[in-house]
Protein backbone atom coordinates (compact mmCIF):
# COMPACT_ATOMS: atom_id res chain seq x y z
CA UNK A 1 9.94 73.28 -61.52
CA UNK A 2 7.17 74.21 -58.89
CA UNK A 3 5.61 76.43 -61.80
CA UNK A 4 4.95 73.88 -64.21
CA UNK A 5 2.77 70.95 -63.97
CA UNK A 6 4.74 67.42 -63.05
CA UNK A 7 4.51 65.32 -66.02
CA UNK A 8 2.70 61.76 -65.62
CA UNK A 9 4.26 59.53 -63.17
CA UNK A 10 5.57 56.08 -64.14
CA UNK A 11 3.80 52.94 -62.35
CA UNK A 12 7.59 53.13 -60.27
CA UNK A 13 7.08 56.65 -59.59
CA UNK A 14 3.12 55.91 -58.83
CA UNK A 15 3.92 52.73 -56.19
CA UNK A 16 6.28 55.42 -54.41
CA UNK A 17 3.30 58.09 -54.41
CA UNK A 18 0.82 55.82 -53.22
CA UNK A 19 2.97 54.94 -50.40
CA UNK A 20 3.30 58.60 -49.61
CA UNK A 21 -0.09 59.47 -49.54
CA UNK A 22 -0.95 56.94 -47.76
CA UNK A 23 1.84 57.39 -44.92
CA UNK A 24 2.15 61.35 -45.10
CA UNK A 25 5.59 62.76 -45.19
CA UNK A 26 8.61 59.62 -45.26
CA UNK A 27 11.99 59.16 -45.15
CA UNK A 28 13.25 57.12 -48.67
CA UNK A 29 13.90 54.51 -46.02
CA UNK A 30 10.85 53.93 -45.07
CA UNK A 31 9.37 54.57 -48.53
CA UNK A 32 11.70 51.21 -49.07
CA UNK A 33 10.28 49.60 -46.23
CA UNK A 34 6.74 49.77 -47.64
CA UNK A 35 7.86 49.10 -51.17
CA UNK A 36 10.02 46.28 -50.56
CA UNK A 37 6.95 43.76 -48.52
CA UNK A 38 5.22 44.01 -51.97
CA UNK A 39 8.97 43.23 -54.38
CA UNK A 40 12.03 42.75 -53.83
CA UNK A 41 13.63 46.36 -54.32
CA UNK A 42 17.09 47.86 -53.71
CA UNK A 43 17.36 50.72 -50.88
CA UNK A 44 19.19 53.04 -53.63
CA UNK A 45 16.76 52.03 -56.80
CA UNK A 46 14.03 53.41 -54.53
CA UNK A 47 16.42 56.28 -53.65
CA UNK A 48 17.20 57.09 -57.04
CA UNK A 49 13.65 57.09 -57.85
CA UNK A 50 12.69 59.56 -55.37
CA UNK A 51 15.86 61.83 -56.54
CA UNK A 52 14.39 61.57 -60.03
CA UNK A 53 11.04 62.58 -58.73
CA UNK A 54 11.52 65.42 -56.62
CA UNK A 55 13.82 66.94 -59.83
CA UNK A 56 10.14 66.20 -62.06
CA UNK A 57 8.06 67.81 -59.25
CA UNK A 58 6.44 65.00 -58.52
CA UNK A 59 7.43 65.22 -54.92
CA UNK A 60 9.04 67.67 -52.37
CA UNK A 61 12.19 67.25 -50.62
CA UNK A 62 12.60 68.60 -47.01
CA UNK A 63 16.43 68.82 -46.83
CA UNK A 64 16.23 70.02 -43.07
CA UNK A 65 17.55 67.09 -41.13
CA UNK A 66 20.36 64.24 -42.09
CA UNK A 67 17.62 62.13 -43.21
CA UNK A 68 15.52 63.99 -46.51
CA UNK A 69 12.09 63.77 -45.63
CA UNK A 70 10.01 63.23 -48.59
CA UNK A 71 5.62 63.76 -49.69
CA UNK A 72 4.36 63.90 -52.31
CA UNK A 73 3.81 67.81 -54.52
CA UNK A 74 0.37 67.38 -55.50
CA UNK A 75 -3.19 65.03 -53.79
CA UNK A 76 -3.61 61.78 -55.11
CA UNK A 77 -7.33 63.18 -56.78
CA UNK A 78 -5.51 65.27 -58.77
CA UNK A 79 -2.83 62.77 -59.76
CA UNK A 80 -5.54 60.48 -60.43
CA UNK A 81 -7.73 62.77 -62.97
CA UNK A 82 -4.71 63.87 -64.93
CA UNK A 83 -3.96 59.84 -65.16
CA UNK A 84 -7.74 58.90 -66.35
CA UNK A 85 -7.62 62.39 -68.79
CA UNK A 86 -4.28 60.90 -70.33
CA UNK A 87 -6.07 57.32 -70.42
CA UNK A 88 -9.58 59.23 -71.59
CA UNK A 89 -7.40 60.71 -74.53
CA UNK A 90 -4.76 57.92 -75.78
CA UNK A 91 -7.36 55.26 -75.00
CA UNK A 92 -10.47 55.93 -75.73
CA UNK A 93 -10.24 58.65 -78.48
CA UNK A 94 -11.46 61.39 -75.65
CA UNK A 95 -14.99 59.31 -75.47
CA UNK A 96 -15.86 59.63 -71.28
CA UNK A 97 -18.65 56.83 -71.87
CA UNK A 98 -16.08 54.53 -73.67
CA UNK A 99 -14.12 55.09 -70.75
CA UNK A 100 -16.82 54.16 -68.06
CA UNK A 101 -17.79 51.28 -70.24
CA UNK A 102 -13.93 50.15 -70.26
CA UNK A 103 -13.83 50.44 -66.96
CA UNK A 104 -17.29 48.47 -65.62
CA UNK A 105 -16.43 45.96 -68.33
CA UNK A 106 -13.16 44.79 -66.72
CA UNK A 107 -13.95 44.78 -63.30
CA UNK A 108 -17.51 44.35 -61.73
CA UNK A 109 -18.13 47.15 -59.51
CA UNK A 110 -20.23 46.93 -56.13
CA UNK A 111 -23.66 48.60 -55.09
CA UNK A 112 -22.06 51.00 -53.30
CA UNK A 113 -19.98 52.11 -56.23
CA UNK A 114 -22.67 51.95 -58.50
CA UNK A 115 -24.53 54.48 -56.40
CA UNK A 116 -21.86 56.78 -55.95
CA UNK A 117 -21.42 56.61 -59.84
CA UNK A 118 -25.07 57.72 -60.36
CA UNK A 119 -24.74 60.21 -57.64
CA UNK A 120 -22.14 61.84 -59.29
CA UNK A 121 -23.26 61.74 -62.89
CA UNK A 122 -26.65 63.38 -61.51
CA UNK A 123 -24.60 65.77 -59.80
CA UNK A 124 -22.15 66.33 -62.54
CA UNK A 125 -25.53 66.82 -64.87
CA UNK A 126 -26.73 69.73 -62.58
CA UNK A 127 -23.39 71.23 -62.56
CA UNK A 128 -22.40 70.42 -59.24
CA UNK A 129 -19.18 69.14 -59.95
């Protein structure tokens, strides 16, 4: 499956990722650890879980030592673009400014974020990005 592209992860399958970008390269038991302070989770459902994933391509297993060691297969910026071009299609009928709108409508965003928005629209206007 390292060929094709890993389909969109579930918001299961995303929790798990987030933990191992965040931590790097994890053992499902410590995956579990992370997982379970926010819900109450069984060791095996997050087991499971990460069996499921690595057969998607979501994540890799290193089958090296006793313990699998686990990371996720692709950078959470590309995760996150193919989840906002699924959302940008099924959403908002492929409209990027209904998007933004959408999105500044349900949460306020800051100054900061604000500027880094118009940064990147001027930049994306040039071609930069």
């Amino acid at each position: 499956m390292t060929a094709k592209t890993p389909p969109r992860p579930t918001d299961a399958e995303l929790e798990i990722l987030t933990v191992l970008w965040s931590r790097g390269p994890s053992t499902v038991r410590e995956v579990h650890e992370i997982v379970s302070r926010r819900k109450e989770t069984q060791y095996t459902t997050v087991l499971k879980f990460m069996q499921i994933m690595a057969d998607k391509g979501l994540v890799r297993r290193d089958e090296k030592n006793r313990a699998h060691v686990y990371e996720a297969s692709r950078p959470r910026e590309w995760t996150q673009r193919q989840l906002a071009g699924d959302l940008l299609e099924r959403g908002f009928a492929g409209s990027a400014k209904s998007l933004l709108v959408g999105a500044l409508s349900a949460r306020k965003a800051s100054a900061k974020e604000l500027v880094e928005l118009r940064k990147f629209l001027d930049d994306y206007e040039k071609g930069i990005r």
